[in-house]
PDB file of N, CA and C in Angstrom:
ATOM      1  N   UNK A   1     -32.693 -15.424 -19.854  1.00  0.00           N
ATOM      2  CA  UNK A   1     -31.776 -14.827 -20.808  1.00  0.00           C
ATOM      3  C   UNK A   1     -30.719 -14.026 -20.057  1.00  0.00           C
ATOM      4  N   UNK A   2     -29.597 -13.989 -20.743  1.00  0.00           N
ATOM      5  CA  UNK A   2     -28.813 -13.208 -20.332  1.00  0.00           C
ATOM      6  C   UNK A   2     -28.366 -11.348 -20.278  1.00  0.00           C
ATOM      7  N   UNK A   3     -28.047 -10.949 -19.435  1.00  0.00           N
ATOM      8  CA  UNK A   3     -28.271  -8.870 -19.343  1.00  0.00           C
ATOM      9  C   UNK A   3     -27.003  -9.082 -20.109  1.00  0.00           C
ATOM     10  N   UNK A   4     -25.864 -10.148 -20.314  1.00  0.00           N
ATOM     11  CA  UNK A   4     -24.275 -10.131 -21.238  1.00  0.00           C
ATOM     12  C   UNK A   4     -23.839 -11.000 -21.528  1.00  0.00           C
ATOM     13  N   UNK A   5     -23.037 -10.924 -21.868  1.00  0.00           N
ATOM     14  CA  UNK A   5     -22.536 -12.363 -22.546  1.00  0.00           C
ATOM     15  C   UNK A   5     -21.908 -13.186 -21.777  1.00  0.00           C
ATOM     16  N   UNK A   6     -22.220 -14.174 -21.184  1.00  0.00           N
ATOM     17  CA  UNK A   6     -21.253 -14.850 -19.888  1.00  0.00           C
ATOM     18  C   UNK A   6     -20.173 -15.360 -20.264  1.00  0.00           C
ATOM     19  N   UNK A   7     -19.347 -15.253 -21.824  1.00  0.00           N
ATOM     20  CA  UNK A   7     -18.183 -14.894 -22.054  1.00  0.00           C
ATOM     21  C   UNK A   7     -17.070 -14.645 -21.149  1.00  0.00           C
ATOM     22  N   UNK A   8     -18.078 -12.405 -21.131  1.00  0.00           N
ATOM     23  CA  UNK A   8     -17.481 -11.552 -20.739  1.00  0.00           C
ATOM     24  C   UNK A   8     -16.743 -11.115 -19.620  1.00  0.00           C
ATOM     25  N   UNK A   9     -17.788 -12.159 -18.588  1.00  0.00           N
ATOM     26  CA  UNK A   9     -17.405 -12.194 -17.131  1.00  0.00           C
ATOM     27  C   UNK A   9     -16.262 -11.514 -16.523  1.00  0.00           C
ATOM     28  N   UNK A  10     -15.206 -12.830 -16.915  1.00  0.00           N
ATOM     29  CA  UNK A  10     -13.699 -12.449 -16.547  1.00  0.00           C
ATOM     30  C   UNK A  10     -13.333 -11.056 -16.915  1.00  0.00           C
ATOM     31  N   UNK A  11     -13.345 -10.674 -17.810  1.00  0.00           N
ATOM     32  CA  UNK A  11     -13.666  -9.198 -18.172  1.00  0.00           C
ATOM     33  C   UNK A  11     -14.154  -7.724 -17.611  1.00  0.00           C
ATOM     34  N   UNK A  12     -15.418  -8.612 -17.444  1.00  0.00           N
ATOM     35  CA  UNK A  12     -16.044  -7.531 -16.686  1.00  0.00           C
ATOM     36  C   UNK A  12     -16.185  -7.412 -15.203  1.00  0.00           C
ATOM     37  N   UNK A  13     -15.407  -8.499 -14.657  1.00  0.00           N
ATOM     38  CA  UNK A  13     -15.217  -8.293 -13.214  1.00  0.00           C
ATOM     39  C   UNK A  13     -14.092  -9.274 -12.794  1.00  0.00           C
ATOM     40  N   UNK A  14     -13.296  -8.439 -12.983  1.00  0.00           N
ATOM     41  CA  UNK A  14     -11.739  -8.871 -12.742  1.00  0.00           C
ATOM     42  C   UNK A  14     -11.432  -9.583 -11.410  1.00  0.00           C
ATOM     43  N   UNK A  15     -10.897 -10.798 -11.558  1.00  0.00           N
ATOM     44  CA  UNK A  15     -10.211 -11.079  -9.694  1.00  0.00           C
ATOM     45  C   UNK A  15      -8.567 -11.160  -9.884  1.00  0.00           C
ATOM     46  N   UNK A  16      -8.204 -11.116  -9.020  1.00  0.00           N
ATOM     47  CA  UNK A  16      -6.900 -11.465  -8.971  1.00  0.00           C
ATOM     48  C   UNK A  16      -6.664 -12.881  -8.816  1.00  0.00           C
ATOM     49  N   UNK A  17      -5.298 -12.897  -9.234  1.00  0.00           N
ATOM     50  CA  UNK A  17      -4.997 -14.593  -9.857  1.00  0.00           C
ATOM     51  C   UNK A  17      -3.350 -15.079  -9.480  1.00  0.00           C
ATOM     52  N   UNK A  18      -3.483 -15.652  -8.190  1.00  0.00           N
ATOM     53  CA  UNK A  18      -1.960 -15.952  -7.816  1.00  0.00           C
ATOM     54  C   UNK A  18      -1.138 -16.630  -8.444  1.00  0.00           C
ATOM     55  N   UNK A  19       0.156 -16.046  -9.059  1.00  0.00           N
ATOM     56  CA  UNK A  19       1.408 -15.854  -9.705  1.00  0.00           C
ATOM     57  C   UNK A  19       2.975 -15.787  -9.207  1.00  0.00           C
ATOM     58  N   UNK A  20       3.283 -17.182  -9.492  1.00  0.00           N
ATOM     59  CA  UNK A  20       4.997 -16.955  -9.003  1.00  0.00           C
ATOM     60  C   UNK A  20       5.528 -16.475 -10.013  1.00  0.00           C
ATOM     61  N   UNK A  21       6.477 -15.398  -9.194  1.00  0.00           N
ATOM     62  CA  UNK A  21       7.523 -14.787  -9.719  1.00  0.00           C
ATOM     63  C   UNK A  21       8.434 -15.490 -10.304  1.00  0.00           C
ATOM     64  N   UNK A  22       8.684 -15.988 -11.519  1.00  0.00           N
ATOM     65  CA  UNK A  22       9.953 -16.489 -12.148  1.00  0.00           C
ATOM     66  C   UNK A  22      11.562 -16.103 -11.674  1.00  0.00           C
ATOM     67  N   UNK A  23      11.430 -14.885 -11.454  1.00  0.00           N
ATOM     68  CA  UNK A  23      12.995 -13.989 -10.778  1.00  0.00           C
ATOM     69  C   UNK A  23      13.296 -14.175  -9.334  1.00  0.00           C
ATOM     70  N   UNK A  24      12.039 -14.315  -8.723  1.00  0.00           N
ATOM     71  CA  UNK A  24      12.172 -14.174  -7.004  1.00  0.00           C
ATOM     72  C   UNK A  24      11.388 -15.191  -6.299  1.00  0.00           C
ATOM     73  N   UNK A  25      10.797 -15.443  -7.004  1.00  0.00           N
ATOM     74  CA  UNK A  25      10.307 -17.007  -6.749  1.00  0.00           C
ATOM     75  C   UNK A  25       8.974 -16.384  -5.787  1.00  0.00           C
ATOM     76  N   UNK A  26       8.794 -15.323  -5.838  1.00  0.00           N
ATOM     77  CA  UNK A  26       7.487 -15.102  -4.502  1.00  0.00           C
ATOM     78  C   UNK A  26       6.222 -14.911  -5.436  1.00  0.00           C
ATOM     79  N   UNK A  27       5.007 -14.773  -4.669  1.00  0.00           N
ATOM     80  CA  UNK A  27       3.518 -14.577  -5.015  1.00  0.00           C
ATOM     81  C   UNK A  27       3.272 -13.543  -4.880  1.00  0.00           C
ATOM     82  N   UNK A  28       3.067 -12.989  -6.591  1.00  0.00           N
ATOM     83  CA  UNK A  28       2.332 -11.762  -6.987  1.00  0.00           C
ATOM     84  C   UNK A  28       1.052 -12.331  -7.202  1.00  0.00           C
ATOM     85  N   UNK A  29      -0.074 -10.935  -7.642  1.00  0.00           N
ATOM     86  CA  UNK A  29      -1.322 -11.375  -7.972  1.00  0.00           C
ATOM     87  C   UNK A  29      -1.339 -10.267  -9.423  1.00  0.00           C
ATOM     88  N   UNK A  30      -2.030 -11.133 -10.631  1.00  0.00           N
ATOM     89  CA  UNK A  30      -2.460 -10.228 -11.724  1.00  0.00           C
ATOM     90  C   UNK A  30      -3.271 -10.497 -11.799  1.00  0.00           C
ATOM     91  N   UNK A  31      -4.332  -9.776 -12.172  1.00  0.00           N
ATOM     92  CA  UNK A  31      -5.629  -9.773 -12.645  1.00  0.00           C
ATOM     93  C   UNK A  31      -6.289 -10.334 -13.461  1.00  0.00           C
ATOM     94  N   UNK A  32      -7.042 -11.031 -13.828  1.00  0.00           N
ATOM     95  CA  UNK A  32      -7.860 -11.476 -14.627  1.00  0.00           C
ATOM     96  C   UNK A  32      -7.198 -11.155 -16.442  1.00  0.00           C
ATOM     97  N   UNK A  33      -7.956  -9.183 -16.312  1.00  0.00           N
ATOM     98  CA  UNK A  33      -7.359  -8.581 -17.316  1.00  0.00           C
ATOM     99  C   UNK A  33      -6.339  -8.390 -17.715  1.00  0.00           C
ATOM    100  N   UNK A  34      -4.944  -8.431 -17.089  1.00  0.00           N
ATOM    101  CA  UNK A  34      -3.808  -8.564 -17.430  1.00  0.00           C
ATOM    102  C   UNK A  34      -3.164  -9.709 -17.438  1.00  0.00           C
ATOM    103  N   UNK A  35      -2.194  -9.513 -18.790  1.00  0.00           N
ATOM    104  CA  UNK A  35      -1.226 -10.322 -19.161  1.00  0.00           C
ATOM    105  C   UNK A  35       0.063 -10.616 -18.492  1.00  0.00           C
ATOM    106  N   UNK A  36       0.696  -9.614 -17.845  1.00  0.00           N
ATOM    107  CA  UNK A  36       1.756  -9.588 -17.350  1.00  0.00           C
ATOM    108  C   UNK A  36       1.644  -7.922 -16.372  1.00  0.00           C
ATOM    109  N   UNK A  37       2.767  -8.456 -15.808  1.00  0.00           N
ATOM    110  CA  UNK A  37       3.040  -7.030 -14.653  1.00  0.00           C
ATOM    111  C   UNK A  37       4.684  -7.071 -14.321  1.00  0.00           C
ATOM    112  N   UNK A  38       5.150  -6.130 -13.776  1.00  0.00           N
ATOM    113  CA  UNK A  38       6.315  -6.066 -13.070  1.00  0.00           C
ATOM    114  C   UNK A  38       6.177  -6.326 -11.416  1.00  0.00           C
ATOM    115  N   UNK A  39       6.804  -7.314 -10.897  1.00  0.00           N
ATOM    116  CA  UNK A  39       6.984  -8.142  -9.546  1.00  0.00           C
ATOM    117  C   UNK A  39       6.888  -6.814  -8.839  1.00  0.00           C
ATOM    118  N   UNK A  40       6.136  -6.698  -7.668  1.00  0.00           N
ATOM    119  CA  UNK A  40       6.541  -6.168  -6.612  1.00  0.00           C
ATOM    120  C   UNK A  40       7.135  -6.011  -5.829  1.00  0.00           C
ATOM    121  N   UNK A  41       8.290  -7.059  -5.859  1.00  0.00           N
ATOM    122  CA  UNK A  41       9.498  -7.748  -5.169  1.00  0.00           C
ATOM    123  C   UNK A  41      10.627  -7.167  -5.444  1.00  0.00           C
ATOM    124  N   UNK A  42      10.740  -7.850  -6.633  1.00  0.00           N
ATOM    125  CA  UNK A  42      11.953  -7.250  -7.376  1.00  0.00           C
ATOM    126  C   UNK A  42      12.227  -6.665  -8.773  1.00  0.00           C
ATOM    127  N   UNK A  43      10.762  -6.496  -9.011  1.00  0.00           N
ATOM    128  CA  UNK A  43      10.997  -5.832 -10.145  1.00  0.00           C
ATOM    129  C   UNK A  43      10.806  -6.417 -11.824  1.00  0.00           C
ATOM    130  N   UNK A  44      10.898  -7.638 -11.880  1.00  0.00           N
ATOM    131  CA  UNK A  44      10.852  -8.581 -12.660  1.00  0.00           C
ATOM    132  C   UNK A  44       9.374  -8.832 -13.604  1.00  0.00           C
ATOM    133  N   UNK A  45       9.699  -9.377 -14.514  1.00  0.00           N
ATOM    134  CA  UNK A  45       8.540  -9.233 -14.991  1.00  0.00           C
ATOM    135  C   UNK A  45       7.965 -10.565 -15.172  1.00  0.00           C
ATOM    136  N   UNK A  46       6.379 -10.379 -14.911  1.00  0.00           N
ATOM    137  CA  UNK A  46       6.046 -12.172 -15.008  1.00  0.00           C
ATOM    138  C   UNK A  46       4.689 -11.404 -15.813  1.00  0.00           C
ATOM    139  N   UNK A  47       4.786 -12.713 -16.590  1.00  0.00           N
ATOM    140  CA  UNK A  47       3.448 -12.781 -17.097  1.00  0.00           C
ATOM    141  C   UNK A  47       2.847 -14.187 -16.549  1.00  0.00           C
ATOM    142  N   UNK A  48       0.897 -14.269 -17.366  1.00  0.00           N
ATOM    143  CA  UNK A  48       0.511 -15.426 -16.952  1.00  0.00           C
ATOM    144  C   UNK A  48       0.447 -15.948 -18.646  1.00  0.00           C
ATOM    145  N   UNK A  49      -0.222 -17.124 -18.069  1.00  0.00           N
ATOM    146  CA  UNK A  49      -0.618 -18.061 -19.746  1.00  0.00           C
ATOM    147  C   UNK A  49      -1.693 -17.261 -20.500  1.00  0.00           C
ATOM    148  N   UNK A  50      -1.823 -16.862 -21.255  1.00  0.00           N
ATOM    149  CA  UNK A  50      -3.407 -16.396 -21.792  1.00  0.00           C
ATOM    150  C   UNK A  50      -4.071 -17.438 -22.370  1.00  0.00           C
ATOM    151  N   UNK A  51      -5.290 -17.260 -21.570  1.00  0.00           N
ATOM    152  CA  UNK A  51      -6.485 -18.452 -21.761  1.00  0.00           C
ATOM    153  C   UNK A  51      -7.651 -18.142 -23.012  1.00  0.00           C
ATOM    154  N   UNK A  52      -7.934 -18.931 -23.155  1.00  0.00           N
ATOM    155  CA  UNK A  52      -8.663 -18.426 -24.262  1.00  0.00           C
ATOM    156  C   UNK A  52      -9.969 -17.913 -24.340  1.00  0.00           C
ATOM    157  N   UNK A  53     -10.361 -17.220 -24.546  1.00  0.00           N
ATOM    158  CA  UNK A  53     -12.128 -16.776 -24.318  1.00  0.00           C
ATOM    159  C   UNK A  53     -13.107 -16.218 -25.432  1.00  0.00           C
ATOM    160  N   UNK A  54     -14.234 -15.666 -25.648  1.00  0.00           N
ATOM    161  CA  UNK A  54     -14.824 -15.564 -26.385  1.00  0.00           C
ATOM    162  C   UNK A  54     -14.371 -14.498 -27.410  1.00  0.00           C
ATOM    163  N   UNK A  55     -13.724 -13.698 -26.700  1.00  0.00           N
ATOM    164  CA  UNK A  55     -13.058 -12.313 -27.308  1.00  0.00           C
ATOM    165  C   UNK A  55     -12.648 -12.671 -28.611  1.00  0.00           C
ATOM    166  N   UNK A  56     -11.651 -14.155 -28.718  1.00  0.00           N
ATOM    167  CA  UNK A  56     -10.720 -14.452 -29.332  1.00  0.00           C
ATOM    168  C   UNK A  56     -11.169 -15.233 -30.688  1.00  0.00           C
ATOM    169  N   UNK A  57     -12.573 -15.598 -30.586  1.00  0.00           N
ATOM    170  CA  UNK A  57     -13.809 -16.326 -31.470  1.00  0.00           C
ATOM    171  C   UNK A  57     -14.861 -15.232 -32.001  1.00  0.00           C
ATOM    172  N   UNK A  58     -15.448 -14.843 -30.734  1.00  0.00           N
ATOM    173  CA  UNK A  58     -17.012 -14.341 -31.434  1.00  0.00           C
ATOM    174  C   UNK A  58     -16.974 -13.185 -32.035  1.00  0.00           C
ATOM    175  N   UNK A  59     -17.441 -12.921 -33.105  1.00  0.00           N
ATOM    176  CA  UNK A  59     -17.941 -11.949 -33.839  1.00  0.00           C
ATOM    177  C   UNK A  59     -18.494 -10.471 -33.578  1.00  0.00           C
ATOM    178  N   UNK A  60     -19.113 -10.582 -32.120  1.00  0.00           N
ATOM    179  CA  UNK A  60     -19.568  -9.552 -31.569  1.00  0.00           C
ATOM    180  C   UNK A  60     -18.708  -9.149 -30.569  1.00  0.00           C
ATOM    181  N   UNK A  61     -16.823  -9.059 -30.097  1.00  0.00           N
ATOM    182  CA  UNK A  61     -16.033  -8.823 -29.449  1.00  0.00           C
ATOM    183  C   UNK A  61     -16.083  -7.579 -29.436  1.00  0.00           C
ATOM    184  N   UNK A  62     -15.874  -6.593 -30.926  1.00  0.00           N
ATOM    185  CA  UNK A  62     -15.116  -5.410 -30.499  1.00  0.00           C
ATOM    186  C   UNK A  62     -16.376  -4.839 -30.263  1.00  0.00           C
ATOM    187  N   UNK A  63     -17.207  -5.058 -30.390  1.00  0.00           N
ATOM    188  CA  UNK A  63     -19.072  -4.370 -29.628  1.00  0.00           C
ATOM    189  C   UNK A  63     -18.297  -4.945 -28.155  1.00  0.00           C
ATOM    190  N   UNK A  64     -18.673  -5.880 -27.933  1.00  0.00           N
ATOM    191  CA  UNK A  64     -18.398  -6.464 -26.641  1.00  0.00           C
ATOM    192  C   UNK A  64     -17.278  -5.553 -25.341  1.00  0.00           C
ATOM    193  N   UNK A  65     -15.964  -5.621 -26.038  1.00  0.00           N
ATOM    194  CA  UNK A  65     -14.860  -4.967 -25.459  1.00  0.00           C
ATOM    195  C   UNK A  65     -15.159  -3.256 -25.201  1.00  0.00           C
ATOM    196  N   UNK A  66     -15.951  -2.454 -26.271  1.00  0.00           N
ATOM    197  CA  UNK A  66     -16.546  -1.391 -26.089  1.00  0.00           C
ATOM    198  C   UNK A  66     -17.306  -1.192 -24.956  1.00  0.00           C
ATOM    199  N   UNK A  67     -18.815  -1.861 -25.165  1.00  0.00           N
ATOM    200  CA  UNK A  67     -19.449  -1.672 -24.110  1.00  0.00           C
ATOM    201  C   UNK A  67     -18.961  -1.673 -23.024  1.00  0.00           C
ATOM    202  N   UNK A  68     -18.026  -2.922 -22.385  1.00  0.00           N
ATOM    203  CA  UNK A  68     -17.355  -2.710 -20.922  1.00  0.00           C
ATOM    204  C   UNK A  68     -16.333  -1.622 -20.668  1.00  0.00           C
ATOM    205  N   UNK A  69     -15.489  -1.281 -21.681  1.00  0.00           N
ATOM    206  CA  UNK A  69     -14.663  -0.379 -21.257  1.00  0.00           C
ATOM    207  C   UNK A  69     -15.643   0.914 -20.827  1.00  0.00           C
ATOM    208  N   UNK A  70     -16.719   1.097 -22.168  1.00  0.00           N
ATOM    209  CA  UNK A  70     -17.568   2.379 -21.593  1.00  0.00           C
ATOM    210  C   UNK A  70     -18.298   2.433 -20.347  1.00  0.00           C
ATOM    211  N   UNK A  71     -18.692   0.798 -19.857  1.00  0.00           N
ATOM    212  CA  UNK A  71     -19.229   0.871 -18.613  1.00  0.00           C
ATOM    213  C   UNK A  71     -18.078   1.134 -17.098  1.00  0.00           C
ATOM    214  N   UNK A  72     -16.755   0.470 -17.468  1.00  0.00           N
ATOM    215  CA  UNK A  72     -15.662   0.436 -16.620  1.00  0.00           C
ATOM    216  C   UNK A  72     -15.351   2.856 -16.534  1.00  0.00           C
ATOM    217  N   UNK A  73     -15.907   3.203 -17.588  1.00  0.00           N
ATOM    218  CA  UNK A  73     -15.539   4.683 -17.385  1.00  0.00           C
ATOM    219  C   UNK A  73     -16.668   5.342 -16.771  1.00  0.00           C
ATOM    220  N   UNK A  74     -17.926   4.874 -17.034  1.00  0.00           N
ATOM    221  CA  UNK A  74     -19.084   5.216 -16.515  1.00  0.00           C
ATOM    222  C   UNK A  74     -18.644   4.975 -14.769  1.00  0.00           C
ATOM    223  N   UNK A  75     -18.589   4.372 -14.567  1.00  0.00           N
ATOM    224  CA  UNK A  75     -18.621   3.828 -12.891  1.00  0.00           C
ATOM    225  C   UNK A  75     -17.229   4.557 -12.332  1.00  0.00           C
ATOM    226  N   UNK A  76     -16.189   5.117 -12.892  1.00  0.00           N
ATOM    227  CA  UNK A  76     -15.627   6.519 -12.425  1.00  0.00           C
ATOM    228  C   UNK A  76     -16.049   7.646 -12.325  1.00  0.00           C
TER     229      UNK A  76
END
């Protein structure tokens, strides 16, 4: 059985995710958890595609999204 929802994963342990810059054409990295950022380059803003995940279906999300944020504050 599972200790979470293997959903959550991406979530709960973020990687970075290489991203061309639309403006400058270079490789940023955003995170898992984020949608978009401002380029480190030049300033620009890129987002990525948003993928779809359990968040966006299951029933037990905003439990879900809770628990990690409270665990993401716990571990500060």
């Amino acid at each position: 059985m599972f200790s979470h929802c293997p959903g959550a994963r991406t979530f709960m342990e973020p990687i970075p995710e290489p991203i061309i810059c639309p403006h400058c054409g270079r490789e940023v990295e955003i995170f898992t958890t984020e949608q978009s950022m401002k380029c480190y380059y030049c300033g620009g803003l890129v987002t990525r595609e948003k993928l779809p995940s359990c968040f966006d279906w299951c029933r037990f999300a905003d439990i879900c999204k809770a628990e990690i944020e409270a665990s993401r504050r716990k571990k500060k």
